[in-house]
N, C-alpha and C. Protein backbone atom coordinates (compact mmCIF):
# COMPACT_ATOMS: atom_id res chain seq x y z
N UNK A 1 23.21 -30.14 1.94
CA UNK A 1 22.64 -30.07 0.61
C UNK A 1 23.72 -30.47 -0.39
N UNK A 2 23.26 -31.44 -0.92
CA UNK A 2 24.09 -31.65 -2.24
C UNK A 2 24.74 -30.63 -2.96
N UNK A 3 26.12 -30.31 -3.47
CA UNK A 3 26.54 -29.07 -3.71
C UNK A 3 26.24 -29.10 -5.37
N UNK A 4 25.60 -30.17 -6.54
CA UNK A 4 25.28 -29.55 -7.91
C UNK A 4 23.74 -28.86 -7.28
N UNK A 5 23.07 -29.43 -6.39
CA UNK A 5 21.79 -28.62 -5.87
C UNK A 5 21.91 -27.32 -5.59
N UNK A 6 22.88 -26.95 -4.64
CA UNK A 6 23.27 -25.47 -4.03
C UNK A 6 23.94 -24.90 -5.44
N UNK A 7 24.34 -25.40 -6.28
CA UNK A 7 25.08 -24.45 -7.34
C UNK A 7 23.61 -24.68 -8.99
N UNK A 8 22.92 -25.35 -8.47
CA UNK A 8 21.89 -24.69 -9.61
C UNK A 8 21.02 -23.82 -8.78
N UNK A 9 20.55 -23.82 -7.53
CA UNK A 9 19.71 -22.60 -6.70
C UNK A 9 20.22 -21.60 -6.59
N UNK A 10 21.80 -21.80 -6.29
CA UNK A 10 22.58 -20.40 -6.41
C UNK A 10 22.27 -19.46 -7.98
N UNK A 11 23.03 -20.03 -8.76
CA UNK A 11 22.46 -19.60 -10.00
C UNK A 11 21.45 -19.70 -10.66
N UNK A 12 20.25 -20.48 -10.02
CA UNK A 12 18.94 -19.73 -10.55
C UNK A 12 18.52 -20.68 -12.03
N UNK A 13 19.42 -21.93 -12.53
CA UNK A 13 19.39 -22.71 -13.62
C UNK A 13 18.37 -23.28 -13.64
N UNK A 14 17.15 -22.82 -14.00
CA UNK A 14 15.83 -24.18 -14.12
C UNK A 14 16.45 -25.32 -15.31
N UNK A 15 16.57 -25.02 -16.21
CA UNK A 15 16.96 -26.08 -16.87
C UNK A 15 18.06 -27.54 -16.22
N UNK A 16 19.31 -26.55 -15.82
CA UNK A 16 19.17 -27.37 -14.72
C UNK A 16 18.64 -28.32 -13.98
N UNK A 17 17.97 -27.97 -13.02
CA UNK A 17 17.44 -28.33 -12.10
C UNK A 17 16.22 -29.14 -12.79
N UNK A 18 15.71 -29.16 -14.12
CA UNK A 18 15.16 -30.17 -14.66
C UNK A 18 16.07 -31.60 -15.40
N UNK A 19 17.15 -31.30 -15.58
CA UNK A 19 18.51 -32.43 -15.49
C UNK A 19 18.60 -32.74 -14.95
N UNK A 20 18.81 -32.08 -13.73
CA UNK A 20 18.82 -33.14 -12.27
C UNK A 20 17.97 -33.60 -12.11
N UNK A 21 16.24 -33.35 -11.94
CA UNK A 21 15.28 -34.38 -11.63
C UNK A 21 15.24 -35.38 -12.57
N UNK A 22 15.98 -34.84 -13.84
CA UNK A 22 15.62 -36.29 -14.39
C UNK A 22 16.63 -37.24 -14.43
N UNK A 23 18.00 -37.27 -13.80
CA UNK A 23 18.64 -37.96 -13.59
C UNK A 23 18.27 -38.43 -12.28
N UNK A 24 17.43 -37.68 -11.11
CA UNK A 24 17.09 -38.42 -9.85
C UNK A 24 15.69 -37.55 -9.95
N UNK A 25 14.70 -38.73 -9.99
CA UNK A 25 13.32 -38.11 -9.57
C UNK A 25 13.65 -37.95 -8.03
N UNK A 26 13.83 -38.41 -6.92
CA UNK A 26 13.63 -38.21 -5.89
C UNK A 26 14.63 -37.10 -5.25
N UNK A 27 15.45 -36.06 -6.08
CA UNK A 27 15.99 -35.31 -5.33
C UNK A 27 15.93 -34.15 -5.04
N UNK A 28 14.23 -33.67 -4.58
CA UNK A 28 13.94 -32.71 -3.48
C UNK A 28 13.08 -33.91 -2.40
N UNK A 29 12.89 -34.67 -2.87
CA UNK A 29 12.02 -35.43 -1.68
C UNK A 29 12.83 -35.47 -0.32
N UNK A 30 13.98 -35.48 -0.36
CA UNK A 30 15.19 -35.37 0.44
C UNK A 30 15.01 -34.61 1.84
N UNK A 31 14.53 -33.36 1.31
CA UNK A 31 14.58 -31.88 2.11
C UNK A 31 13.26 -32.02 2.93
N UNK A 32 12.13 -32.87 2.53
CA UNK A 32 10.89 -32.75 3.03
C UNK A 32 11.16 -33.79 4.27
N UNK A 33 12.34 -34.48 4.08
CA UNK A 33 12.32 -35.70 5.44
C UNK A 33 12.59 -34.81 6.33
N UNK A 34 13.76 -33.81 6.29
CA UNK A 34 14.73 -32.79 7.49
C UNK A 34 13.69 -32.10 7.75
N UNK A 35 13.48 -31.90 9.43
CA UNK A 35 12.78 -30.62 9.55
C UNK A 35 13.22 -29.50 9.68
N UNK A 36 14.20 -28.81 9.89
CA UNK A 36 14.62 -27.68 9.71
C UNK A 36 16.24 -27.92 8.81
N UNK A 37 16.13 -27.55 7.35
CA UNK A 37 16.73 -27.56 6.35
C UNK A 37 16.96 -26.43 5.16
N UNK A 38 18.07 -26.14 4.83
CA UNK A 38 18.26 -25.11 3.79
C UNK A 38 17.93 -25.99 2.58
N UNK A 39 16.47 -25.38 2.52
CA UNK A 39 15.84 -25.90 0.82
C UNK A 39 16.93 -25.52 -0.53
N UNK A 40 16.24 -25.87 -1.77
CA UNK A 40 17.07 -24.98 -2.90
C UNK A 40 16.06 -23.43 -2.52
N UNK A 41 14.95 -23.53 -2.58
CA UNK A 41 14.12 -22.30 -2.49
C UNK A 41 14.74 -21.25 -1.30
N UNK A 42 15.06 -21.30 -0.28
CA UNK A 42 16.09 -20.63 0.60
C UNK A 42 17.28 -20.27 -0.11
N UNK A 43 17.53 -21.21 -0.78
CA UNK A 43 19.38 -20.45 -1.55
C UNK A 43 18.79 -19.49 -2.56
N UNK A 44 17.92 -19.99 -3.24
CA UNK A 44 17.16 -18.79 -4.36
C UNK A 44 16.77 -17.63 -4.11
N UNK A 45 16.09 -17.87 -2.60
CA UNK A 45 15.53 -16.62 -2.19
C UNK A 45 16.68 -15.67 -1.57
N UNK A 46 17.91 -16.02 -0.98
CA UNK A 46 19.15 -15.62 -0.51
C UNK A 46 19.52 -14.77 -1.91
N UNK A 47 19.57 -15.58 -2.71
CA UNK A 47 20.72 -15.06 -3.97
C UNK A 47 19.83 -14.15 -4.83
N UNK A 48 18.42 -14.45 -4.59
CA UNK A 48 17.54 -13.31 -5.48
C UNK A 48 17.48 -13.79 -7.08
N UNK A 49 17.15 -15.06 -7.21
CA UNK A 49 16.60 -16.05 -7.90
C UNK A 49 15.52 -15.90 -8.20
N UNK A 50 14.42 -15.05 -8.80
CA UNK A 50 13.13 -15.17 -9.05
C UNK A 50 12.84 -16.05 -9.57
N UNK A 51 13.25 -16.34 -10.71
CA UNK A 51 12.40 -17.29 -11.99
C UNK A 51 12.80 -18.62 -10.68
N UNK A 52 13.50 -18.68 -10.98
CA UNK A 52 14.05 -20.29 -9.71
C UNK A 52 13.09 -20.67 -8.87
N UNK A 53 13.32 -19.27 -8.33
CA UNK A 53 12.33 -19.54 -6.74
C UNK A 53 10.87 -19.78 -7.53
N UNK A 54 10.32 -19.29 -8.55
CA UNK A 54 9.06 -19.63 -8.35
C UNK A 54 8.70 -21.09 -9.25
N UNK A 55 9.38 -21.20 -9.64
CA UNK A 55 9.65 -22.66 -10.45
C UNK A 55 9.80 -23.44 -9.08
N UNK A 56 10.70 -23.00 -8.36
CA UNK A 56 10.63 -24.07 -7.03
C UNK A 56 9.30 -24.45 -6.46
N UNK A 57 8.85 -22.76 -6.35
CA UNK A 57 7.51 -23.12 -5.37
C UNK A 57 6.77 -23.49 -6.41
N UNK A 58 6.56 -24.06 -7.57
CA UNK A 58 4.97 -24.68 -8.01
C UNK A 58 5.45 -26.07 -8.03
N UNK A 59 6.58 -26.61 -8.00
CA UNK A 59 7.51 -28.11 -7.86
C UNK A 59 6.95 -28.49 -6.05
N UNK A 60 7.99 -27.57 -5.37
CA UNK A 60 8.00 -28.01 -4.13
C UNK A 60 6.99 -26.61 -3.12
N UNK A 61 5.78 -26.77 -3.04
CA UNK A 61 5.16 -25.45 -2.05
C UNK A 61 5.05 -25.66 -0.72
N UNK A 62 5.79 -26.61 -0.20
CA UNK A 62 6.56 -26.68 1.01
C UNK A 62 7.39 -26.35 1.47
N UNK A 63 8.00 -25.90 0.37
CA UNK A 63 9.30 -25.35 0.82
C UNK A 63 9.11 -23.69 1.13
N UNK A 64 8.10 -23.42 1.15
CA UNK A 64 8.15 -22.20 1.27
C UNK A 64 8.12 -21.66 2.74
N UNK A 65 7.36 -23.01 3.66
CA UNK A 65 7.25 -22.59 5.22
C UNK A 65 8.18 -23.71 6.09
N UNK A 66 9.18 -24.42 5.14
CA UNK A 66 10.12 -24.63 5.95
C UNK A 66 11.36 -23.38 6.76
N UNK A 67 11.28 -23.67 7.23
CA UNK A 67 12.65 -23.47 8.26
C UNK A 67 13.79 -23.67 8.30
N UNK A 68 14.54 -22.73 7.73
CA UNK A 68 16.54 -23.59 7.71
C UNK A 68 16.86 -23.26 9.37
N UNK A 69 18.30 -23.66 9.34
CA UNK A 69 18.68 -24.13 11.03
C UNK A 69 18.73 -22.80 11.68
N UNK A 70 18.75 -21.64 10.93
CA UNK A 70 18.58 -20.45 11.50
C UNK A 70 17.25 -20.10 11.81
N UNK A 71 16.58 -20.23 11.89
CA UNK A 71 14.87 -20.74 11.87
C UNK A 71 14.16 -19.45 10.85
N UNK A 72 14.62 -19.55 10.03
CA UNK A 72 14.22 -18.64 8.83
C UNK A 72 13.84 -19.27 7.31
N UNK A 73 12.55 -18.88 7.32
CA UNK A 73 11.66 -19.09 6.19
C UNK A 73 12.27 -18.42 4.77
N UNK A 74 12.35 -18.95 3.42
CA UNK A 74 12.85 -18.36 2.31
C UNK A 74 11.46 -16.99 1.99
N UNK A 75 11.26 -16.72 2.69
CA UNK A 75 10.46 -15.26 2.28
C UNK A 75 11.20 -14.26 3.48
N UNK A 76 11.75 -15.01 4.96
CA UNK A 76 12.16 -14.28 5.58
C UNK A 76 13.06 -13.89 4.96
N UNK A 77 14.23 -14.56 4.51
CA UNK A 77 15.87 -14.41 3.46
C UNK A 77 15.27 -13.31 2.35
N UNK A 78 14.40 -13.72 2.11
CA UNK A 78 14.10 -12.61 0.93
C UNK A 78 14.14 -11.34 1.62
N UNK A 79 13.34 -10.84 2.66
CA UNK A 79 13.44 -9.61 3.12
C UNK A 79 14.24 -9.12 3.71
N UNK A 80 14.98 -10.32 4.60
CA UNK A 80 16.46 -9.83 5.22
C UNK A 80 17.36 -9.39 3.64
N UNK A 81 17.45 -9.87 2.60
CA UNK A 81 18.12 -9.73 1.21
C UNK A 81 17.97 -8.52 0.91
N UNK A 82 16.42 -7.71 0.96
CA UNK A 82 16.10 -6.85 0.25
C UNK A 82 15.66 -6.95 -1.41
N UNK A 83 15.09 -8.50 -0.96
CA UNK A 83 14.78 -8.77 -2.37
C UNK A 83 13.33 -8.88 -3.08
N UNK A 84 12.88 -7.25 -2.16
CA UNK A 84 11.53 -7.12 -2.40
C UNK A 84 10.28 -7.77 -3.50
N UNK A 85 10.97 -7.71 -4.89
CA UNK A 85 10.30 -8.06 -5.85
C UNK A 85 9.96 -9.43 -5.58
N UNK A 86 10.75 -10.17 -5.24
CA UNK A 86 10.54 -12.02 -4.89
C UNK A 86 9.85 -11.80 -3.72
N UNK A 87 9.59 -11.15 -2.65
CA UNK A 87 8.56 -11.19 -1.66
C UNK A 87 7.23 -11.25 -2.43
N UNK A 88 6.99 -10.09 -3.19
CA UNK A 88 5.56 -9.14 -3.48
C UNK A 88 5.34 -10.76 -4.38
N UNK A 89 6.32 -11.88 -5.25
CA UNK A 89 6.07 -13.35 -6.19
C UNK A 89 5.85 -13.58 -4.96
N UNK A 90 6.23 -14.14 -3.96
CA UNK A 90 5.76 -15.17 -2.70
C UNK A 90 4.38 -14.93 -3.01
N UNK A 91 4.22 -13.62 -1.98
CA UNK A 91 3.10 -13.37 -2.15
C UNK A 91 1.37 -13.40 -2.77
N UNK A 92 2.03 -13.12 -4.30
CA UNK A 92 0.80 -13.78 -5.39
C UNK A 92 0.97 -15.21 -4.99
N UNK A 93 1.49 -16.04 -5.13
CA UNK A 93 1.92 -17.34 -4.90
C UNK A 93 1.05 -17.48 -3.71
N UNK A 94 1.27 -17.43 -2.53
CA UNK A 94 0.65 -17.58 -1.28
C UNK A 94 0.23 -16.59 -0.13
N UNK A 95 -0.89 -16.22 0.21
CA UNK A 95 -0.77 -14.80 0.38
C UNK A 95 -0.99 -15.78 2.10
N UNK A 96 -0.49 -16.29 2.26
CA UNK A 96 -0.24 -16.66 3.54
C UNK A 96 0.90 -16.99 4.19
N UNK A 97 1.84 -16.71 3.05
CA UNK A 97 3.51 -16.77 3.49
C UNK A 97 3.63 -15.56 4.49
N UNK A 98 2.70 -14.32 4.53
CA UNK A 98 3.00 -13.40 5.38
C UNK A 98 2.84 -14.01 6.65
N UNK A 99 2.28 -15.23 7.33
CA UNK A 99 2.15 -15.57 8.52
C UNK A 99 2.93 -16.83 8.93
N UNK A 100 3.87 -17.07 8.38
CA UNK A 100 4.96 -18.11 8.55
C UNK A 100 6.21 -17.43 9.51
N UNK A 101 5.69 -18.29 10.37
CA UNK A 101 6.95 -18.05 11.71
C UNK A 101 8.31 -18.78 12.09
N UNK A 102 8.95 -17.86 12.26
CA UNK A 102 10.84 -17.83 11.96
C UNK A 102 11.57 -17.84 13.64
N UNK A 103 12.45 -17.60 13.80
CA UNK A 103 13.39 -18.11 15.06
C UNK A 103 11.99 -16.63 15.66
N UNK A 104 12.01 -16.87 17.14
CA UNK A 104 11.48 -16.02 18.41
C UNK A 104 9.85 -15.98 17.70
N UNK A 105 9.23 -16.75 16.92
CA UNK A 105 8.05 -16.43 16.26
C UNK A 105 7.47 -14.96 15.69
N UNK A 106 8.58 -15.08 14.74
CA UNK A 106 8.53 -13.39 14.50
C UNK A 106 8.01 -13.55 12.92
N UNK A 107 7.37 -13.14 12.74
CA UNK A 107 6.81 -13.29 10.77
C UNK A 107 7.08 -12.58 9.87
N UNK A 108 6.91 -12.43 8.47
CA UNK A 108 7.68 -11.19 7.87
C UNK A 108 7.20 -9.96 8.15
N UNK A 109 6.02 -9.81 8.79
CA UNK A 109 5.13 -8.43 9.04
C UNK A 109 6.53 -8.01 10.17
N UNK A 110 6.46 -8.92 11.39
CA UNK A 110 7.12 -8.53 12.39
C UNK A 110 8.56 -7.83 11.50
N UNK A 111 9.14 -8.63 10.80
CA UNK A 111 10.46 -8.21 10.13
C UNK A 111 10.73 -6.97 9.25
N UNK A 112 9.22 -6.72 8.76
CA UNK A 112 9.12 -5.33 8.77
C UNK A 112 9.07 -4.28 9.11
N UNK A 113 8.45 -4.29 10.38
CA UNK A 113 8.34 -3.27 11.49
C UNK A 113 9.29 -3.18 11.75
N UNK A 114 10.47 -4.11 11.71
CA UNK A 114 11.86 -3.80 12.37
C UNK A 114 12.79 -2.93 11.24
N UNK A 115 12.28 -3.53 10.19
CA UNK A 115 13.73 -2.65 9.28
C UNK A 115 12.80 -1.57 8.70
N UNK A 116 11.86 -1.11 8.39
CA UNK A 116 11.10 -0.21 7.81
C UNK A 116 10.18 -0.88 6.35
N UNK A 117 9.26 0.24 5.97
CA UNK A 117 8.49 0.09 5.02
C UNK A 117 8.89 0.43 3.67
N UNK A 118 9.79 -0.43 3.22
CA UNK A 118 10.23 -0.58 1.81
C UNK A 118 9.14 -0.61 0.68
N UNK A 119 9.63 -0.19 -0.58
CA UNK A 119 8.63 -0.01 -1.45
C UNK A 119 7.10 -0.85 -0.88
N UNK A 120 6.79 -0.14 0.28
CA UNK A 120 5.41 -0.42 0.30
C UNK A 120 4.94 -1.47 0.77
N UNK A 121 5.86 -2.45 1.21
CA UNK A 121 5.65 -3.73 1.53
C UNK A 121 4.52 -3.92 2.51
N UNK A 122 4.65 -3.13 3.48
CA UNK A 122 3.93 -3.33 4.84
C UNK A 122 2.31 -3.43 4.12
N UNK A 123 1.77 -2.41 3.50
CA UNK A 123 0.72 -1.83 2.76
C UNK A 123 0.27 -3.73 1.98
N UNK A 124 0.95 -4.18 1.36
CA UNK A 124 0.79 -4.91 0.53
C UNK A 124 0.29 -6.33 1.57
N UNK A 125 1.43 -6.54 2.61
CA UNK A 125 1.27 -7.32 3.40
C UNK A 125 -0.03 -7.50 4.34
N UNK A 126 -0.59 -6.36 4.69
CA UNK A 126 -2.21 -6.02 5.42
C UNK A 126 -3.12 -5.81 4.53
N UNK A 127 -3.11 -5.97 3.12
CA UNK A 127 -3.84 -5.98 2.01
C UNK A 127 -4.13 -7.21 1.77
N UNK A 128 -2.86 -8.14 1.59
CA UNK A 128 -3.00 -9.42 1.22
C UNK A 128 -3.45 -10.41 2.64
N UNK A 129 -2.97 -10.21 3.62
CA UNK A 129 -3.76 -10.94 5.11
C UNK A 129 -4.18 -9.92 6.16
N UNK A 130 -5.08 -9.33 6.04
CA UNK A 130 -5.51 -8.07 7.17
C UNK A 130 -5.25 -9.03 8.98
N UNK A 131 -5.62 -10.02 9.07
CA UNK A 131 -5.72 -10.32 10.38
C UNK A 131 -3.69 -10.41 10.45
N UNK A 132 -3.16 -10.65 9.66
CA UNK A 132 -1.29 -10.92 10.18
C UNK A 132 -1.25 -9.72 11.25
N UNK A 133 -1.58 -8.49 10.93
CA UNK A 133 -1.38 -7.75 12.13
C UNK A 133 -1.94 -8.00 13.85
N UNK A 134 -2.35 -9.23 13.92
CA UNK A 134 -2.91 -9.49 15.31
C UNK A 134 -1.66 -10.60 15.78
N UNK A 135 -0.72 -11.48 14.93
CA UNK A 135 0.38 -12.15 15.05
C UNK A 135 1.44 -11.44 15.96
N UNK A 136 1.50 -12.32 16.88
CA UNK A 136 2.64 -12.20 18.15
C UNK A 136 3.35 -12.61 18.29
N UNK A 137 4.90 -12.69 18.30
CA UNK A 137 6.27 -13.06 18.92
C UNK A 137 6.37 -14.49 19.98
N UNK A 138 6.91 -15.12 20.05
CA UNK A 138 7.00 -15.72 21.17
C UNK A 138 7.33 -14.64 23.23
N UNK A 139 7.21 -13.23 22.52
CA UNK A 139 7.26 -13.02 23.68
C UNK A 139 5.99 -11.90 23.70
N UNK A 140 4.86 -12.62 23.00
CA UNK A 140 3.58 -11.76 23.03
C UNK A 140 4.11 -10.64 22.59
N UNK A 141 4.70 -10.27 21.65
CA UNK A 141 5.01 -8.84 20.98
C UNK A 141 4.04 -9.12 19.28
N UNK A 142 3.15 -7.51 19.49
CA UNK A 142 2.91 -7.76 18.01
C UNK A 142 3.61 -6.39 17.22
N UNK A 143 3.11 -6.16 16.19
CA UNK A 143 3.66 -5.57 15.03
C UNK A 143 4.02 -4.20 15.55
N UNK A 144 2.83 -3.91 16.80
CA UNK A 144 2.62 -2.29 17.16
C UNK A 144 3.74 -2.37 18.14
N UNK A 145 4.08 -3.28 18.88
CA UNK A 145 5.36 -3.56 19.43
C UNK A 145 7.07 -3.19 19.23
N UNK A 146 6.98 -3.89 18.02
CA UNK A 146 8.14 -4.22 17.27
C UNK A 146 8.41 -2.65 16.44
N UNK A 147 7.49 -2.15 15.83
CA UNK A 147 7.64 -0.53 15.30
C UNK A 147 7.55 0.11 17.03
N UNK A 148 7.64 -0.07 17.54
CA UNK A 148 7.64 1.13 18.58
C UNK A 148 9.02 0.93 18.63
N UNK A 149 9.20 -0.29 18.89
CA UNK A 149 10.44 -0.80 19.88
C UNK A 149 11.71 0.06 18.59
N UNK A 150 11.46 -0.15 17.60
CA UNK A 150 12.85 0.31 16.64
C UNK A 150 12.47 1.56 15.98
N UNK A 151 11.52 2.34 16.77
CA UNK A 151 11.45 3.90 16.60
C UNK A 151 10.84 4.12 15.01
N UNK A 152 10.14 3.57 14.60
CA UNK A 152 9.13 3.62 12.68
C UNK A 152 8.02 4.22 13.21
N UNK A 153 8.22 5.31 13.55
CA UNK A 153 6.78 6.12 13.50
C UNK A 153 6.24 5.74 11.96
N UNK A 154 6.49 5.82 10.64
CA UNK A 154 5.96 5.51 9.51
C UNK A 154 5.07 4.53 9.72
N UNK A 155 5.58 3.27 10.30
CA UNK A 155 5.19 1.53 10.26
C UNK A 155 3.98 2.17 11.33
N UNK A 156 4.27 2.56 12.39
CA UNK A 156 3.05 2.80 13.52
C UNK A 156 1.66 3.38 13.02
N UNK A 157 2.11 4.41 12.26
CA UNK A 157 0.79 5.20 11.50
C UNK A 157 0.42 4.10 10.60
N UNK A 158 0.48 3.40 9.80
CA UNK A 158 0.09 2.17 8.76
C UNK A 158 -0.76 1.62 9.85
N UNK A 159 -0.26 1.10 11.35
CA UNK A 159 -0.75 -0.43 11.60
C UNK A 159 -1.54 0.55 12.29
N UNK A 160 -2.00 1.60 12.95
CA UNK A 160 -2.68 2.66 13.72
C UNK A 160 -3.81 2.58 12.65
N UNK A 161 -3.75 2.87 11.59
CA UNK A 161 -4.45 3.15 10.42
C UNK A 161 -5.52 2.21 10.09
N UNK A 162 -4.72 0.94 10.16
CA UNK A 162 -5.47 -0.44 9.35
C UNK A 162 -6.09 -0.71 10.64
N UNK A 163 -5.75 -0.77 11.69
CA UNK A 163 -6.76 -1.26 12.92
C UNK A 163 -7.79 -0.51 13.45
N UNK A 164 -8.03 0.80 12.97
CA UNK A 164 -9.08 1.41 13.32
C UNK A 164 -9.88 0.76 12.58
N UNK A 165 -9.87 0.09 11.37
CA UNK A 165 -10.89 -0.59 10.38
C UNK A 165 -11.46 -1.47 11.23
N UNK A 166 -10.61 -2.48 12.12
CA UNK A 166 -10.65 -3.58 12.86
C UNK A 166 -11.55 -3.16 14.17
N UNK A 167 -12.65 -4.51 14.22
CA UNK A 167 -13.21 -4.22 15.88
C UNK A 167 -12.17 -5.06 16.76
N UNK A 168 -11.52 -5.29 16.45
CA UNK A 168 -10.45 -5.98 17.78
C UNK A 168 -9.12 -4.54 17.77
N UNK A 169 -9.47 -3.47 17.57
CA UNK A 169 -8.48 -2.12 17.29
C UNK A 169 -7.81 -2.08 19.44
N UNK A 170 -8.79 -2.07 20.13
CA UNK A 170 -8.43 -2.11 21.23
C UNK A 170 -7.79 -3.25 21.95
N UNK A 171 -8.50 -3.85 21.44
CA UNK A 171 -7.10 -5.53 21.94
C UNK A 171 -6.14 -5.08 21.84
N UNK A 172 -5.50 -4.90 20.40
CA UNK A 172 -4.66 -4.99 19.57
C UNK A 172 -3.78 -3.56 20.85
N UNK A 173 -4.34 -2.52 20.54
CA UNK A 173 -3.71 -1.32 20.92
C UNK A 173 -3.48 -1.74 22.48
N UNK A 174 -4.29 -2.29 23.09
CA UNK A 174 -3.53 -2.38 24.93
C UNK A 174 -3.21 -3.77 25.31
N UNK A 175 -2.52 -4.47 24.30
CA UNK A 175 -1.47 -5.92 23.93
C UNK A 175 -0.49 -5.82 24.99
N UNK A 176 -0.52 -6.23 25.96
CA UNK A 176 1.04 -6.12 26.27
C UNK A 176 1.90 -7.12 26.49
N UNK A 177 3.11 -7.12 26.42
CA UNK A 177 4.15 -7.86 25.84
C UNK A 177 4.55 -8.86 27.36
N UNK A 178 5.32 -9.75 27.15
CA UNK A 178 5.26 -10.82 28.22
C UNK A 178 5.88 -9.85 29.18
N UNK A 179 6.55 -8.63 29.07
CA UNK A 179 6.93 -7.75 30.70
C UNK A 179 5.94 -7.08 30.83
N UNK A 180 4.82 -7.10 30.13
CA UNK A 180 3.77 -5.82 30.64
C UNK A 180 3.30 -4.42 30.21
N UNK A 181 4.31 -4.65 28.91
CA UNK A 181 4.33 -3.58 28.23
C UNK A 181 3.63 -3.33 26.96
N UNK A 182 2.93 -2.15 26.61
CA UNK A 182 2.21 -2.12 25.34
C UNK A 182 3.14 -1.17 24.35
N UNK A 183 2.53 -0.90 23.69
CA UNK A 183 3.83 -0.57 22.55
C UNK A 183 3.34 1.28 22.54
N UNK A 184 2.46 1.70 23.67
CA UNK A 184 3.02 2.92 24.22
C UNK A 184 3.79 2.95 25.18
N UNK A 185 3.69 2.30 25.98
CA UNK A 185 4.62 2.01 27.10
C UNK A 185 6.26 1.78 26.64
N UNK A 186 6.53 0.60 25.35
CA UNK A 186 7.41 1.68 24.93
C UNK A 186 8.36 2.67 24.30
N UNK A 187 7.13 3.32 23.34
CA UNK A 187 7.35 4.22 22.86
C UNK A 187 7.24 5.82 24.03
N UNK A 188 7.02 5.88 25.23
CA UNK A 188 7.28 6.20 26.08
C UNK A 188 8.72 6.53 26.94
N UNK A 189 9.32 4.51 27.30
CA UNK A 189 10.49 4.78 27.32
C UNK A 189 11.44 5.21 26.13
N UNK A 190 11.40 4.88 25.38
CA UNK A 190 12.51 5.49 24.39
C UNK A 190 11.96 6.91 23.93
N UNK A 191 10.95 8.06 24.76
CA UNK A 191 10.87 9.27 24.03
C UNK A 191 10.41 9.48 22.84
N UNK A 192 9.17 8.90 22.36
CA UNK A 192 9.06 8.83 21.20
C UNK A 192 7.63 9.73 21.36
N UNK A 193 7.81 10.76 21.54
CA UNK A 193 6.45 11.99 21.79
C UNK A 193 5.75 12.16 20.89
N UNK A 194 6.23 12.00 19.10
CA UNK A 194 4.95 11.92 18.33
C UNK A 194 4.13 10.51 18.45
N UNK A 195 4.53 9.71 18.98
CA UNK A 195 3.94 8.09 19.05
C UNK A 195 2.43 8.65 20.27
C-alpha cells in the first residue's frame, strides 16, 4: 500500500483522502485488482477510524469483504481491536458483514463466541442475520462449538436461546464437528456441567 494511503487511513483524514482522489482518480481501484490485500478500510478499522471507515465503505463497499494476507476481513480487525462501535456502523451499513469469512472460515459471530459477548454484540449480530448462527468453520464447527470450546456459558445460553425460535434448533444442536464432536461432547470434555 502506498504509504500517503496508509498514513491518511491511519489517521482517519477524509479530506485527505479526497486530495488524493483528486490528484489520482484511480487510487483505490488498485486494491480491487489484489485478492487478498490490506485495504485503507482494514487500516481504519485496525486504528478505529469511524468517520474514515464509513466514508470508505460508501466510496469502496468492497472493501468490506476483502481479505488482507492474514485472511481477515476489516470488521474482523474491528473486533479483534475491540472497536465495537465501528462493528455495530458495519453493521447498519451491511447487515451481512456478519457472514464474511476470514482465515479457517470463521465469521465475526464465530469470533465472538471465542472472546465473549461485549456490549451485546452477539444479541445484535442474530438480530441483524438470524440464520449466521447455522455458519460453520472450515472444520464444520459452528457458533455452539466455538462457545463450548472456550468455556462462554453466557454466548451458549444466547445461541441455546435464539435456536429454540429456529425449526432447524436440532440440526444445529447435534452438528458435529469434522472429529465427531458436538458442542456437548465438548463441553463434556472440558467439565463444563452447567453446559
Amino acid at each position: 500500500m502506498d504509504e500517503s494511503v496508509r498514513t491518511i487511513s491511519r489517521t482517519g483524514d477524509v479530506s485527505e483522502l479526497y486530495k488524493l482522489i483528486q490528484s489520482d482518480g484511480n487510487v483505490l481501484r488498485r486494491f480491487d485488482e489484489v485478492e487478498f490485500i490490506e485495504t485503507p478500510l482494514h487500516v481504519a478499522a485496525d486504528e478505529g477510524c469511524i468517520r474514515f471507515a464509513m466514508e470508505m465503505m460508501k466510496l469502496k463497499p468492497s472493501f468490506a469483504r476483502k481479505l488482507n494476507q492474514q485472511g481477515l476481513s476489516p470488521i474482523h480487525l474491528a473486533l479483534e481491536k475491540g472497536h465495537n462501535e465501528m462493528v455495530l456502523r458495519f453493521l447498519q451499513m451491511d447487515k451481512d458483514l456478519v457472514r464474511v469469512t476470514g482465515k479457517n472460515g470463521e465469521t465475526p459471530l464465530h469470533y465472538i463466541c471465542k472472546a465473549g459477548n461485549h456490549d451485546s454484540l452477539l444479541e445484535r449480530f442474530l438480530k441483524a442475520c438470524p440464520d449466521c448462527i447455522r455458519d460453520v468453520t472450515t472444520e464444520n464447527r459452528s457458533a455452539l462449538h466455538i462457545a463450548a470450546e472456550n468455556k462462554r456459558l453466557d454466548v451458549l445460553q444466547i445461541l441455546i436461546r435464539m435456536l429454540k425460535k429456529k425449526d432447524y434448533y436440532r440440526e444445529e444442536v447435534n452438528r458435529k464437528d469434522e472429529d465427531g464432536n458436538t458442542a456437548l461432547h465438548i463441553a463434556a470434555r472440558n467439565n463444563q456441567t452447567q453446559v
